[in-house]
N, C-alpha and C. Protein backbone atom coordinates (compact mmCIF):
# COMPACT_ATOMS: atom_id res chain seq x y z
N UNK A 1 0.84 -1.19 0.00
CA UNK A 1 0.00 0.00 0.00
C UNK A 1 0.88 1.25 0.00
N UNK A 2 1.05 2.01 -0.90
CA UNK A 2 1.30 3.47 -0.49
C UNK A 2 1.69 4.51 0.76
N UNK A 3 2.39 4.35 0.94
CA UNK A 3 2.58 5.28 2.20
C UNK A 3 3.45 6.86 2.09
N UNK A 4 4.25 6.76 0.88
CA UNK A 4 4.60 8.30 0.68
C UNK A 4 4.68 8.54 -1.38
N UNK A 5 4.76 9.85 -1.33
CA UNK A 5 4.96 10.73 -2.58
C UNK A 5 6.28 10.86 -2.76
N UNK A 6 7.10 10.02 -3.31
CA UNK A 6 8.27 10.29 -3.53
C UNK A 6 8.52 11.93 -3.43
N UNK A 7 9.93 12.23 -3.91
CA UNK A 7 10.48 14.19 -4.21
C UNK A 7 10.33 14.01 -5.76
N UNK A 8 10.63 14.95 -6.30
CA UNK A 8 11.08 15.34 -7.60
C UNK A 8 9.83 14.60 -8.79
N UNK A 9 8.97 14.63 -8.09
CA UNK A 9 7.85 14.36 -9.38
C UNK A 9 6.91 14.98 -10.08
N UNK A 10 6.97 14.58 -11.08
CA UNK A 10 6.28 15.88 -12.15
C UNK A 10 4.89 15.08 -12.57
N UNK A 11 3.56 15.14 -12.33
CA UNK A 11 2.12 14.78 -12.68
C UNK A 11 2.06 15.65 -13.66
N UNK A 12 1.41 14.90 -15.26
CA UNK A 12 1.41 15.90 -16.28
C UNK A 12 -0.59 16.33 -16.05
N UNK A 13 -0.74 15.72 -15.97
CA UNK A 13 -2.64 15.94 -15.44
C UNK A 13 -3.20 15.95 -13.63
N UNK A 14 -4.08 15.44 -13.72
CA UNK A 14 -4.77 15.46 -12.23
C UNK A 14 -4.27 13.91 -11.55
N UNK A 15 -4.22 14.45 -10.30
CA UNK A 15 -3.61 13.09 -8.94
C UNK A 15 -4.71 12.94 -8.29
N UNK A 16 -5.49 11.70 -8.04
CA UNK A 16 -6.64 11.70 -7.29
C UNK A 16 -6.01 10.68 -6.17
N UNK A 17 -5.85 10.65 -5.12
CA UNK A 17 -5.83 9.68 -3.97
C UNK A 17 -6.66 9.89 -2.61
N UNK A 18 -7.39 10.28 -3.20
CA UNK A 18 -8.69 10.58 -1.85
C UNK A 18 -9.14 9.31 -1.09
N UNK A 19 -9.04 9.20 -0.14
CA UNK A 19 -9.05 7.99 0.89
C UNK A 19 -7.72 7.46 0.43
N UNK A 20 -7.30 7.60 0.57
CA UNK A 20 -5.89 6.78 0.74
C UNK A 20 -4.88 6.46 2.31
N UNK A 21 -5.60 5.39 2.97
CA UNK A 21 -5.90 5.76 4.49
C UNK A 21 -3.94 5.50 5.17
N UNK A 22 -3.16 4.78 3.78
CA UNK A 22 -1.99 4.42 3.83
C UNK A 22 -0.90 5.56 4.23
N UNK A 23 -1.53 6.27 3.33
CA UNK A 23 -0.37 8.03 2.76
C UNK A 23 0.11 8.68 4.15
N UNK A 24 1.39 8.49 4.34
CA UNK A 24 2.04 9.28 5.73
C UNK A 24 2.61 10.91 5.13
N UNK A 25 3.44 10.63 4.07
CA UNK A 25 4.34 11.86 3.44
C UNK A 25 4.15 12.22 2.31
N UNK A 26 4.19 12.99 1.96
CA UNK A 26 4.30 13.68 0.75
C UNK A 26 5.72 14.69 0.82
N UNK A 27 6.26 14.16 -0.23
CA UNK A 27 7.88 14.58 -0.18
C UNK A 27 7.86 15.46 -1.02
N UNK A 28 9.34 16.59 -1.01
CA UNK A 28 8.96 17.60 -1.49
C UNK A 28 9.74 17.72 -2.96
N UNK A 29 9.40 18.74 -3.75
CA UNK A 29 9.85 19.29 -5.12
C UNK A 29 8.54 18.74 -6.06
N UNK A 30 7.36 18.50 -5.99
CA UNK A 30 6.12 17.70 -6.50
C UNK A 30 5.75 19.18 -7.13
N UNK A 31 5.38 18.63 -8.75
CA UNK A 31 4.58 19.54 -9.33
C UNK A 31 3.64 18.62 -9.94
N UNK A 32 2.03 19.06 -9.71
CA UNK A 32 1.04 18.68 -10.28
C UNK A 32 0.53 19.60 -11.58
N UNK A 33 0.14 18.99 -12.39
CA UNK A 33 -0.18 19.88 -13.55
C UNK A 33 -1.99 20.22 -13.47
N UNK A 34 -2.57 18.81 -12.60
CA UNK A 34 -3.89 19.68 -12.85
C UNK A 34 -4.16 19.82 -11.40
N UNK A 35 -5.28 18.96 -10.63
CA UNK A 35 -6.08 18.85 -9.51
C UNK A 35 -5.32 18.05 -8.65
N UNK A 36 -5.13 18.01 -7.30
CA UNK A 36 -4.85 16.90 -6.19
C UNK A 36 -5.75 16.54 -5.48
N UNK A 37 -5.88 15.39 -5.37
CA UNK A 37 -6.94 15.08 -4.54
C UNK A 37 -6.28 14.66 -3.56
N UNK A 38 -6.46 14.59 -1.99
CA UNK A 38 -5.74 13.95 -0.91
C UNK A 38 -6.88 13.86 -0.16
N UNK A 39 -8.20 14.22 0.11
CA UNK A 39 -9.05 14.20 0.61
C UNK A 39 -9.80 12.87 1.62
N UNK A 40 -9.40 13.25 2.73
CA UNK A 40 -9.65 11.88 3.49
C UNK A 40 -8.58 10.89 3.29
N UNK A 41 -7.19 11.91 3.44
CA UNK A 41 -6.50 10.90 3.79
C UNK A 41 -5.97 11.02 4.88
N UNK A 42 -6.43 10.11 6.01
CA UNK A 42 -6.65 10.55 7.43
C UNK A 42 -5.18 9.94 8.15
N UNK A 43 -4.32 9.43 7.46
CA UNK A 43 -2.77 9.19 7.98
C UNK A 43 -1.49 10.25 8.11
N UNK A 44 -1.99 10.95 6.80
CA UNK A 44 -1.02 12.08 6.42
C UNK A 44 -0.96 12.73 7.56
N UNK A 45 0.91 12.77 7.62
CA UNK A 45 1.09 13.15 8.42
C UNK A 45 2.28 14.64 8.03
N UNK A 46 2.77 14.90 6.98
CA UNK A 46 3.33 16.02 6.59
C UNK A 46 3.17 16.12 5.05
N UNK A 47 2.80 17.47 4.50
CA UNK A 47 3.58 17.80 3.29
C UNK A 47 4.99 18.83 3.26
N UNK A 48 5.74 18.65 2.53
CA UNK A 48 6.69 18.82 2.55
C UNK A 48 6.53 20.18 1.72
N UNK A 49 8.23 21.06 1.88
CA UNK A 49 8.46 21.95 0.80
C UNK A 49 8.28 21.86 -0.91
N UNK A 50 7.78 22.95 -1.08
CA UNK A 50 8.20 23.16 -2.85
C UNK A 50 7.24 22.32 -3.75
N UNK A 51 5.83 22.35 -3.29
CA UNK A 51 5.10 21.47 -3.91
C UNK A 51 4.22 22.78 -4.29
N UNK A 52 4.07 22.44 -6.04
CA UNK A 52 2.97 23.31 -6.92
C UNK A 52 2.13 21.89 -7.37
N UNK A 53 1.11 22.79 -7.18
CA UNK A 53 -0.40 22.23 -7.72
C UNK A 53 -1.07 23.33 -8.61
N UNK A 54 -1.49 23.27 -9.98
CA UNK A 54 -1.95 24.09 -11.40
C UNK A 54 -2.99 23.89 -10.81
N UNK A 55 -3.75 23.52 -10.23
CA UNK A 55 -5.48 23.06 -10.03
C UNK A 55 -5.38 23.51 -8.37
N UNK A 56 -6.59 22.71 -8.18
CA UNK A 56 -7.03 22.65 -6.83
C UNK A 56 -6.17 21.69 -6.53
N UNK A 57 -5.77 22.28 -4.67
CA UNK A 57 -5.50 21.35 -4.00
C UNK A 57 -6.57 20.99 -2.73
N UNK A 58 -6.93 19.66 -2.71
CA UNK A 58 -7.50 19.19 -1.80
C UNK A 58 -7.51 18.28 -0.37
N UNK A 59 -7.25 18.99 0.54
CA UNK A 59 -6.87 18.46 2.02
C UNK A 59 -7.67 17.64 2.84
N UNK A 60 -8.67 18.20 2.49
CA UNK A 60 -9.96 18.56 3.07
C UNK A 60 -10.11 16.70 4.25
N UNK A 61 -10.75 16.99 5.45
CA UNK A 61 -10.17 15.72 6.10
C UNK A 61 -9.03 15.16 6.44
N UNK A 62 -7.84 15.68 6.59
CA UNK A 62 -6.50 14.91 6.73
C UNK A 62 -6.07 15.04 8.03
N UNK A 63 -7.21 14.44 9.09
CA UNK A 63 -7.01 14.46 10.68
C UNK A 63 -5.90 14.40 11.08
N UNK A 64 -5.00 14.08 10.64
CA UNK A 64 -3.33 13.46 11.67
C UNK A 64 -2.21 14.30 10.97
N UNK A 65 -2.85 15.64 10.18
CA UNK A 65 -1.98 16.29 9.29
C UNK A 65 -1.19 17.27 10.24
N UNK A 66 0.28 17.19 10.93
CA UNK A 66 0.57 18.15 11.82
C UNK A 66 1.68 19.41 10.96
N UNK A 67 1.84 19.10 9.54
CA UNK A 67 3.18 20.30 9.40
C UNK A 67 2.94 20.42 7.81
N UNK A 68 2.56 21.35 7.14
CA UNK A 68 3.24 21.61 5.88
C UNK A 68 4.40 22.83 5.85
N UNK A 69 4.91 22.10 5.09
CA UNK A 69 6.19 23.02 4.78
C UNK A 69 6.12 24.58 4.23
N UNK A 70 7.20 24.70 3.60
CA UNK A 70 7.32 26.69 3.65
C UNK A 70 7.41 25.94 1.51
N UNK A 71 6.75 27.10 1.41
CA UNK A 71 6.29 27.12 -0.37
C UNK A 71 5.55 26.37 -1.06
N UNK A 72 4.44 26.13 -0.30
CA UNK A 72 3.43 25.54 -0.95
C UNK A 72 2.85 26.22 -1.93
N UNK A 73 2.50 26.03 -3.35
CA UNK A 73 1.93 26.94 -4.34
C UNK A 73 0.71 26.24 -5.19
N UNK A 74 -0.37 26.83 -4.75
CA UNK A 74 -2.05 26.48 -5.54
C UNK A 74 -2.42 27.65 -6.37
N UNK A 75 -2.47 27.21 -7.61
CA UNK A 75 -3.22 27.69 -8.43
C UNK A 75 -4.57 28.19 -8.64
N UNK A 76 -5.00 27.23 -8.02
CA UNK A 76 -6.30 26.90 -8.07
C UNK A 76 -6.81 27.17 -6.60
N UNK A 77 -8.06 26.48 -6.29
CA UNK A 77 -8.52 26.67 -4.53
C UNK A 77 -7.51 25.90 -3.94
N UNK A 78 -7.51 26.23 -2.55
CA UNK A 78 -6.91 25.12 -1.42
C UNK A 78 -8.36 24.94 -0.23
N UNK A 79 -8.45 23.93 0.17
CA UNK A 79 -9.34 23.10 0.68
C UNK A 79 -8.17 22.52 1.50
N UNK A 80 -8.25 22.97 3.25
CA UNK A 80 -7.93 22.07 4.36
C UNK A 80 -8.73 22.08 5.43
N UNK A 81 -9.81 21.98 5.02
CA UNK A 81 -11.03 21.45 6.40
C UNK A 81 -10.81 20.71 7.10
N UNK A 82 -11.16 21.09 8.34
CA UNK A 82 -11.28 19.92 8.86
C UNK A 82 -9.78 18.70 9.11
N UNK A 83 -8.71 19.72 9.02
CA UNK A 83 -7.21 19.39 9.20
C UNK A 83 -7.12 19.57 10.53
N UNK A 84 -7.93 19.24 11.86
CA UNK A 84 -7.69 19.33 13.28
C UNK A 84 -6.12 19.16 14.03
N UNK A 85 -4.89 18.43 13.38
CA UNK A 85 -3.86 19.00 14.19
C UNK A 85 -3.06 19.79 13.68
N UNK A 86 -3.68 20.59 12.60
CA UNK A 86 -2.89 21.65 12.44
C UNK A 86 -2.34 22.75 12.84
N UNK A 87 -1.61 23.25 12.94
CA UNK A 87 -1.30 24.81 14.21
C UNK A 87 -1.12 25.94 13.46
N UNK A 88 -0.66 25.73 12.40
CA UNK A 88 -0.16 27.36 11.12
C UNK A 88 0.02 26.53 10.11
N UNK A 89 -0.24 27.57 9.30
CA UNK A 89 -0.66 27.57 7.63
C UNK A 89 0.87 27.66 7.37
N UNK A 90 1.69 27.24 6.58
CA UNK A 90 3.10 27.12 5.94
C UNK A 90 3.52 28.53 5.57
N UNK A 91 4.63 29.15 6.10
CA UNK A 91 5.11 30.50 5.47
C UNK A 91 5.46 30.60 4.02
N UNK A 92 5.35 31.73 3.22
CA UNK A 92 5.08 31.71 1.44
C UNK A 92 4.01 30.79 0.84
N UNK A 93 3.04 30.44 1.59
CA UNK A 93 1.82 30.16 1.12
C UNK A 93 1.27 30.57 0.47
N UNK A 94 0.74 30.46 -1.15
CA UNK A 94 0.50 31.14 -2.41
C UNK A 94 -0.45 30.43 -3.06
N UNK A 95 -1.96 30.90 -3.03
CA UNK A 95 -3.32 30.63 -3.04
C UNK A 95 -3.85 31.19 -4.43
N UNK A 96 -3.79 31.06 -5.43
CA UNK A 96 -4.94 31.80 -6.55
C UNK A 96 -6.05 31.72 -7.24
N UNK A 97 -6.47 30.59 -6.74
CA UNK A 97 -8.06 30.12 -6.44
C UNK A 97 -9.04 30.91 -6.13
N UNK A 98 -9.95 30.50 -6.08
CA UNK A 98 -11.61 31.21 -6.00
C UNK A 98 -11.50 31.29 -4.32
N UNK A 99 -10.71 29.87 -3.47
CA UNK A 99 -10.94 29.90 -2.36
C UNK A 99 -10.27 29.33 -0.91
N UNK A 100 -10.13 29.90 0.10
CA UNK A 100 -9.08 28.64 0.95
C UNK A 100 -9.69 28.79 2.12
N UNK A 101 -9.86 27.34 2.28
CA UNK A 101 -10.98 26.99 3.49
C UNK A 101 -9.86 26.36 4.36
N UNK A 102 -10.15 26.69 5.55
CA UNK A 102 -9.21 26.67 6.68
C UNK A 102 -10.70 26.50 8.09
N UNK A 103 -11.79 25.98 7.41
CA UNK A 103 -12.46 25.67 8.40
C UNK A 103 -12.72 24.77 9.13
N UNK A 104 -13.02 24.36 10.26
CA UNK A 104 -12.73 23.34 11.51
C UNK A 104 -11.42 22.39 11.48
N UNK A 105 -10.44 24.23 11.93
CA UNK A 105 -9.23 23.39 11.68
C UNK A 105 -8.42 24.31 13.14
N UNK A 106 -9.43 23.32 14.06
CA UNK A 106 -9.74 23.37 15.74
C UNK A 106 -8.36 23.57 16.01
N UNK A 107 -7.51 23.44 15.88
CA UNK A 107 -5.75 23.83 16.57
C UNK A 107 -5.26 24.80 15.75
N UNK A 108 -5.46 25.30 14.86
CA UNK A 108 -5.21 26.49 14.17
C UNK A 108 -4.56 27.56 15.06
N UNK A 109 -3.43 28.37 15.05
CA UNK A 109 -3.14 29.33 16.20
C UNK A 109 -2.85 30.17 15.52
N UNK A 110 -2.08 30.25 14.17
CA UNK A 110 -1.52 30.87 13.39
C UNK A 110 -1.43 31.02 11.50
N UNK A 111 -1.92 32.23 10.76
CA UNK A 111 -2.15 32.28 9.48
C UNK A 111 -1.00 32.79 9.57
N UNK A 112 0.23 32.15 8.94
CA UNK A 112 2.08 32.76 8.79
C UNK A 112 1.97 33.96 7.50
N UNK A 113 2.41 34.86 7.17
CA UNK A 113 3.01 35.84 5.69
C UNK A 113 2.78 34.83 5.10
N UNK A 114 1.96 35.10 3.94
CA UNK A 114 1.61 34.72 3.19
C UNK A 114 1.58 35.37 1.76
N UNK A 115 1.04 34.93 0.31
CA UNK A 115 0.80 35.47 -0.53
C UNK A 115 -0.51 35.04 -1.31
N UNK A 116 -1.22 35.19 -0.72
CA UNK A 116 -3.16 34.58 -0.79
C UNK A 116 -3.53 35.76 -1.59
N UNK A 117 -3.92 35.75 -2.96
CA UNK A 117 -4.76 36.35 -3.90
C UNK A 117 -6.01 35.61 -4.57
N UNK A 118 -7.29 35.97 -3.43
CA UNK A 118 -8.62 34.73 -3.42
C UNK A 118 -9.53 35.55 -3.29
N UNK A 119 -11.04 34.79 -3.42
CA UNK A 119 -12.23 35.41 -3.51
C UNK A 119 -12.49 35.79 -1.94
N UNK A 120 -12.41 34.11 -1.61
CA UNK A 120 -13.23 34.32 -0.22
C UNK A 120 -11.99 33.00 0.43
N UNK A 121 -12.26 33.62 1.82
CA UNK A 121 -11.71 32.74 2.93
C UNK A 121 -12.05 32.21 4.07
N UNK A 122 -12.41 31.03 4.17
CA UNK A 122 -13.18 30.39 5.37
C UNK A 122 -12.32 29.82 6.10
N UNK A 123 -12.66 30.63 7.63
CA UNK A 123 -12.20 30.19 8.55
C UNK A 123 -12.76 29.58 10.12
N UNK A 124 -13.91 29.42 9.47
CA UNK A 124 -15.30 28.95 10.48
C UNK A 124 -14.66 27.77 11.65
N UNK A 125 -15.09 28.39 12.82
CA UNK A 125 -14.39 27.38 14.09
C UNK A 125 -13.14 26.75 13.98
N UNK A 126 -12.29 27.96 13.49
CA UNK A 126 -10.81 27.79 13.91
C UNK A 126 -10.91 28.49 15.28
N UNK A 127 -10.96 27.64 16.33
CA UNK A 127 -11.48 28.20 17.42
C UNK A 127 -10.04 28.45 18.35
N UNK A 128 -9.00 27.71 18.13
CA UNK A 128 -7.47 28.70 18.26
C UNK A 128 -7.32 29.59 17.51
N UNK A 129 -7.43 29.99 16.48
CA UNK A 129 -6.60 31.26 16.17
C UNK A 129 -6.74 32.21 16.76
N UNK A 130 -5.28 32.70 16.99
CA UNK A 130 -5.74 34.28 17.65
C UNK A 130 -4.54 35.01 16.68
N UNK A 131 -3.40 34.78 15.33
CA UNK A 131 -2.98 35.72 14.86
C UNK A 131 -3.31 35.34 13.03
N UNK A 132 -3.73 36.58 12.94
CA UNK A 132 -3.32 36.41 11.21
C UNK A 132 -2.59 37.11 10.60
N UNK A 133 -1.16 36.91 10.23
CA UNK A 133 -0.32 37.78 9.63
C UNK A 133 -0.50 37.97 8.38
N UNK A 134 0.51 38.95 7.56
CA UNK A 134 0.13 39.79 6.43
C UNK A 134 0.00 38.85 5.39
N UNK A 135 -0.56 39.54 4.20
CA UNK A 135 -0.23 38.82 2.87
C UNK A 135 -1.88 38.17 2.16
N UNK A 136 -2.72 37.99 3.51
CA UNK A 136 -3.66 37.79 2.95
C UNK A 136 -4.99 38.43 2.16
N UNK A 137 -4.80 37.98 1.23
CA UNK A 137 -6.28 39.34 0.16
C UNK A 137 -6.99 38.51 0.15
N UNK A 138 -8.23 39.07 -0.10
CA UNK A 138 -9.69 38.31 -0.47
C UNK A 138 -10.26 39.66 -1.46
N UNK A 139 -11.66 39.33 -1.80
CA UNK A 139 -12.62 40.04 -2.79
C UNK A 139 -13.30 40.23 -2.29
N UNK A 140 -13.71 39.27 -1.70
CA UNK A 140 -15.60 39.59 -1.86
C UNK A 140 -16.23 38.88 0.10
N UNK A 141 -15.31 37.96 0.28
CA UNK A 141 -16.28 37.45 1.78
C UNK A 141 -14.89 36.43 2.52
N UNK A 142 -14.56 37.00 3.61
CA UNK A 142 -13.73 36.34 5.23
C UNK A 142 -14.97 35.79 5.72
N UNK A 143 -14.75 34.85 6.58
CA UNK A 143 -15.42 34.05 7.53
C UNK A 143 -15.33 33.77 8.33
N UNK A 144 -15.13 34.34 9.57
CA UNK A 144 -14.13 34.19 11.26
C UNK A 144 -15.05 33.55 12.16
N UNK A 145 -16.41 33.16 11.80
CA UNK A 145 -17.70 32.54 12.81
C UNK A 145 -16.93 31.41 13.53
N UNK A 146 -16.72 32.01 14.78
CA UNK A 146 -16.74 31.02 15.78
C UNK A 146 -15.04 30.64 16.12
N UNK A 147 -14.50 31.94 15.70
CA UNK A 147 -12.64 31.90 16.06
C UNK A 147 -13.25 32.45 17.29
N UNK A 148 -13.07 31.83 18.68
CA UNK A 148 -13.57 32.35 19.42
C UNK A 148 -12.34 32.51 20.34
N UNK A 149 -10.66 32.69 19.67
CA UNK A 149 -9.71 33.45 20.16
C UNK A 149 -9.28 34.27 19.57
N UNK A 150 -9.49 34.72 18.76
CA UNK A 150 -8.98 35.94 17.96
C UNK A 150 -9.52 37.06 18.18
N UNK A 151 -8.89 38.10 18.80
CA UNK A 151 -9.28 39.08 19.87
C UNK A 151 -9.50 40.52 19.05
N UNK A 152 -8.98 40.70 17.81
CA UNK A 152 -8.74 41.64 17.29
C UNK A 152 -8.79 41.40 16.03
N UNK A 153 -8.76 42.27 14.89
CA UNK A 153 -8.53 42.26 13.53
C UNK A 153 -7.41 43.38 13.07
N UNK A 154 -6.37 42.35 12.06
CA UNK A 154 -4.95 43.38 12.28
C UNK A 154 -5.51 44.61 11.15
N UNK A 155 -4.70 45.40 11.30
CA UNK A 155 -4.71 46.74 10.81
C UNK A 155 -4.60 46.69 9.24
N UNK A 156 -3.64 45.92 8.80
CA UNK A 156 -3.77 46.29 7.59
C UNK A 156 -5.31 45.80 6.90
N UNK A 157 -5.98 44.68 7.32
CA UNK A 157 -7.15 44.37 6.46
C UNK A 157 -7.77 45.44 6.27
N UNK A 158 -7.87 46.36 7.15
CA UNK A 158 -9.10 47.76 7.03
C UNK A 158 -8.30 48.46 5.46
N UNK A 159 -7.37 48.51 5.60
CA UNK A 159 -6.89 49.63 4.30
C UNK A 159 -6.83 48.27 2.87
N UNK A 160 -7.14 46.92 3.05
CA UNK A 160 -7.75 46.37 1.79
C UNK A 160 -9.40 46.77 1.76
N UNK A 161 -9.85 46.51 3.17
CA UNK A 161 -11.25 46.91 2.72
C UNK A 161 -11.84 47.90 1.89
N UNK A 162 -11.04 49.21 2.28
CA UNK A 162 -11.26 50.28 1.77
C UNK A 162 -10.83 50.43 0.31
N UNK A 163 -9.67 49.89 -0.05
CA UNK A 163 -9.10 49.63 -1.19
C UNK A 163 -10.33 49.04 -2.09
N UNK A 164 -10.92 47.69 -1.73
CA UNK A 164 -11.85 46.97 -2.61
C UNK A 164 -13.41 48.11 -2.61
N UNK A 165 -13.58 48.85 -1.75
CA UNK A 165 -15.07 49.57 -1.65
C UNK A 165 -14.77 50.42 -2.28
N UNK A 166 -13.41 51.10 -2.41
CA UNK A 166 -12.83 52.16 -4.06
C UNK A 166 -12.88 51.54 -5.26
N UNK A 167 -13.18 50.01 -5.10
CA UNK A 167 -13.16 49.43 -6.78
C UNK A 167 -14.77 48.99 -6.81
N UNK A 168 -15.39 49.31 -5.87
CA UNK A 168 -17.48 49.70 -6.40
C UNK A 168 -17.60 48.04 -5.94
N UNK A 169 -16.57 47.03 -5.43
CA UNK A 169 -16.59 45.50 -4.88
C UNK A 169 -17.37 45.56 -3.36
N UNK A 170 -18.10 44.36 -3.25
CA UNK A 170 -18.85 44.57 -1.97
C UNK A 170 -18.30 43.34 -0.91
N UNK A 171 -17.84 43.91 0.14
CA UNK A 171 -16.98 42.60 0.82
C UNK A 171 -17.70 42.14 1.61
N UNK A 172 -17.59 40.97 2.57
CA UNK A 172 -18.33 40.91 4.08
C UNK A 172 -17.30 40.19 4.64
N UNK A 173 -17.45 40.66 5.93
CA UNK A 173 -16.52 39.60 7.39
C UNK A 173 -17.69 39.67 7.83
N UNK A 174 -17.57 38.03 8.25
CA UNK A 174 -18.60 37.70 9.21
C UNK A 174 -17.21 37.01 10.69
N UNK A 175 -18.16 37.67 11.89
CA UNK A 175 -17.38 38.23 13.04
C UNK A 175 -18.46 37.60 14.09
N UNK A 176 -18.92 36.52 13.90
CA UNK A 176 -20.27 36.35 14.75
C UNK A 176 -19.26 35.19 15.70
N UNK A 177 -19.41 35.00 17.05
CA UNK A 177 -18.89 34.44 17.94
C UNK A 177 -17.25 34.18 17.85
N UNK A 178 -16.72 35.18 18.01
CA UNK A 178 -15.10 35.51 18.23
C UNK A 178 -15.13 36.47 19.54
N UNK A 179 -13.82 36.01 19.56
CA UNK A 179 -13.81 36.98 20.99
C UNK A 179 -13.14 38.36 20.11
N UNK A 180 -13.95 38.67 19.39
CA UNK A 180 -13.75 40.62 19.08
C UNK A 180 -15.19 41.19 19.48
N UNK A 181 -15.04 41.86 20.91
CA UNK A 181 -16.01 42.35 21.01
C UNK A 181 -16.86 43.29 20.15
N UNK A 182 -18.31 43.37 20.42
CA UNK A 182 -18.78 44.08 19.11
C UNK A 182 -18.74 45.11 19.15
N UNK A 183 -18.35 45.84 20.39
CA UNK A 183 -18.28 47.37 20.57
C UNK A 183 -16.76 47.65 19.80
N UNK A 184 -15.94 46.28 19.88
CA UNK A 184 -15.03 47.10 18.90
C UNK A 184 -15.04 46.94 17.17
N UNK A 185 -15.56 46.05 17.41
CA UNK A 185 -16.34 46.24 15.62
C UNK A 185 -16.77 47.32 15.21
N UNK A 186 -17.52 47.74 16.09
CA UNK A 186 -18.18 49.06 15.54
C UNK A 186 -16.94 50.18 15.51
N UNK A 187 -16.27 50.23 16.38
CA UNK A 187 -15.07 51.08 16.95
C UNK A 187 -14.49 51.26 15.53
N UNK A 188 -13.87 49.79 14.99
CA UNK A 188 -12.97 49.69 13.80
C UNK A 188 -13.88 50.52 12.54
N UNK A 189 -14.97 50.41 12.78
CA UNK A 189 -15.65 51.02 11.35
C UNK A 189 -15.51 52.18 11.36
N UNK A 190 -16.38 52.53 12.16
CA UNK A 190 -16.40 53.96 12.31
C UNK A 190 -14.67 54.53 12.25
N UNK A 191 -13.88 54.20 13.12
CA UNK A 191 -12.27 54.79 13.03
C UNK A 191 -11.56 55.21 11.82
N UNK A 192 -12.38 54.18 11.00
CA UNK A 192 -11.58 53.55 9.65
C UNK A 192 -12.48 54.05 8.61
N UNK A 193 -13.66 54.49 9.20
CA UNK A 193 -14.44 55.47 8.18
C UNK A 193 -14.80 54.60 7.11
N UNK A 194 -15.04 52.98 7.34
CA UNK A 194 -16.15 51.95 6.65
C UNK A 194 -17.09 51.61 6.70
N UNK A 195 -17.74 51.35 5.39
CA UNK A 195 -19.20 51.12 5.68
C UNK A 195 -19.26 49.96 6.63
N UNK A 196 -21.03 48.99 6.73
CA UNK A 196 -20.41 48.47 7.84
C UNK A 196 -20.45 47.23 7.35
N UNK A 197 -19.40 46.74 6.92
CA UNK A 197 -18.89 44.97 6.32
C UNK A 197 -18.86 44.69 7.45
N UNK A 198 -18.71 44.79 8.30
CA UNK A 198 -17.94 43.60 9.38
C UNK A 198 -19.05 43.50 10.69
N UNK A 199 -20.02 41.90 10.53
CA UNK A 199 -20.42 42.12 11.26
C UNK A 199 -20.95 40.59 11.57
């Protein structure tokens, strides 16, 4: 049975191994040309550096997943739901997909510098996080329901918000059960002289 992704491999189309309950590693220098599937593969236990995916990459389920490496690159969406021992998202993380779901991914503490150019970002009951560092853009809709450690929202997102409501784009954060109180929600709008997305 399968248990790792060799290094240095080049997929000229799509990799499907979804349930693949064998898969511990995924080794690094891997370029996929279309889609990955890894979905429900509940052994994985690291991906490694320097892996591009042209398509979607798909995590989504990989309970025992504790470390990806620094330069992960998606083309396409990234999908890691439901990745429960995860702690931080890989530094130079580079997203250009419609989307990157990072929801019920319960040990979450940390979104590292990044380079995320996406629609929308779900982060629904990442109920550790309490930092998100720079790098991350969205369009149109964040999703923080139920980060119920993340105490604050950093500074620079307000000057993308404002940036995207100068391009006539309509955003939303949804902010519903986090520990950001709502009196400072309102605080941030008004300060920041935004309509009121964030709520």
């Amino acid at each position: 049975s399968l248990t790792e992704i060799h290094e240095d491999i080049l997929v000229e189309g799509r990799l499907d191994l979804s349930g693949c309950t064998s898969l511990r590693k995924l080794n690094k220098n891997i370029t996929v040309k279309g889609d990955l599937n890894l979905n429900g593969c509940t052994t994985l236990l690291q991906v490694q550096e320097n892996i591009t995916v042209k398509g979607d990459l798909n995590l989504s389920g990989c309970a025992s997943l504790l470390e990806i490496d620094n330069n992960l690159t998606v083309n396409g969406s990234l999908n890691l739901s439901n990745c429960s021992r995860l702690t931080k998202t890989p530094r130079n993380l580079t997203v250009k997909g419609n989307t990157l779901n990072l929801s019920g991914c319960t040990n979450l503490t940390e979104i590292s510098e990044s380079n995320i150019r996406t629609d929308s970002i779900l982060l629904e009951n990442c109920s550790n996080l309490s930092i998100i560092r720079e790098g991350l853009r969205f369009n149109y809709h964040l999703e923080l329901e139920g980060c119920s450690s993340l105490r604050e929202l950093p500074e620079w997102m307000f000057s993308l918000i404002r940036d995207t409501s100068s391009r006539g784009l309509m955003m939303t954060i949804r902010a519903r059960n986090t520990g950001i109180p709502v009196r400072l929600i309102a605080e941030y709008n008004r300060r920041q002289n935004l309509p009121n997305y964030i709520g």
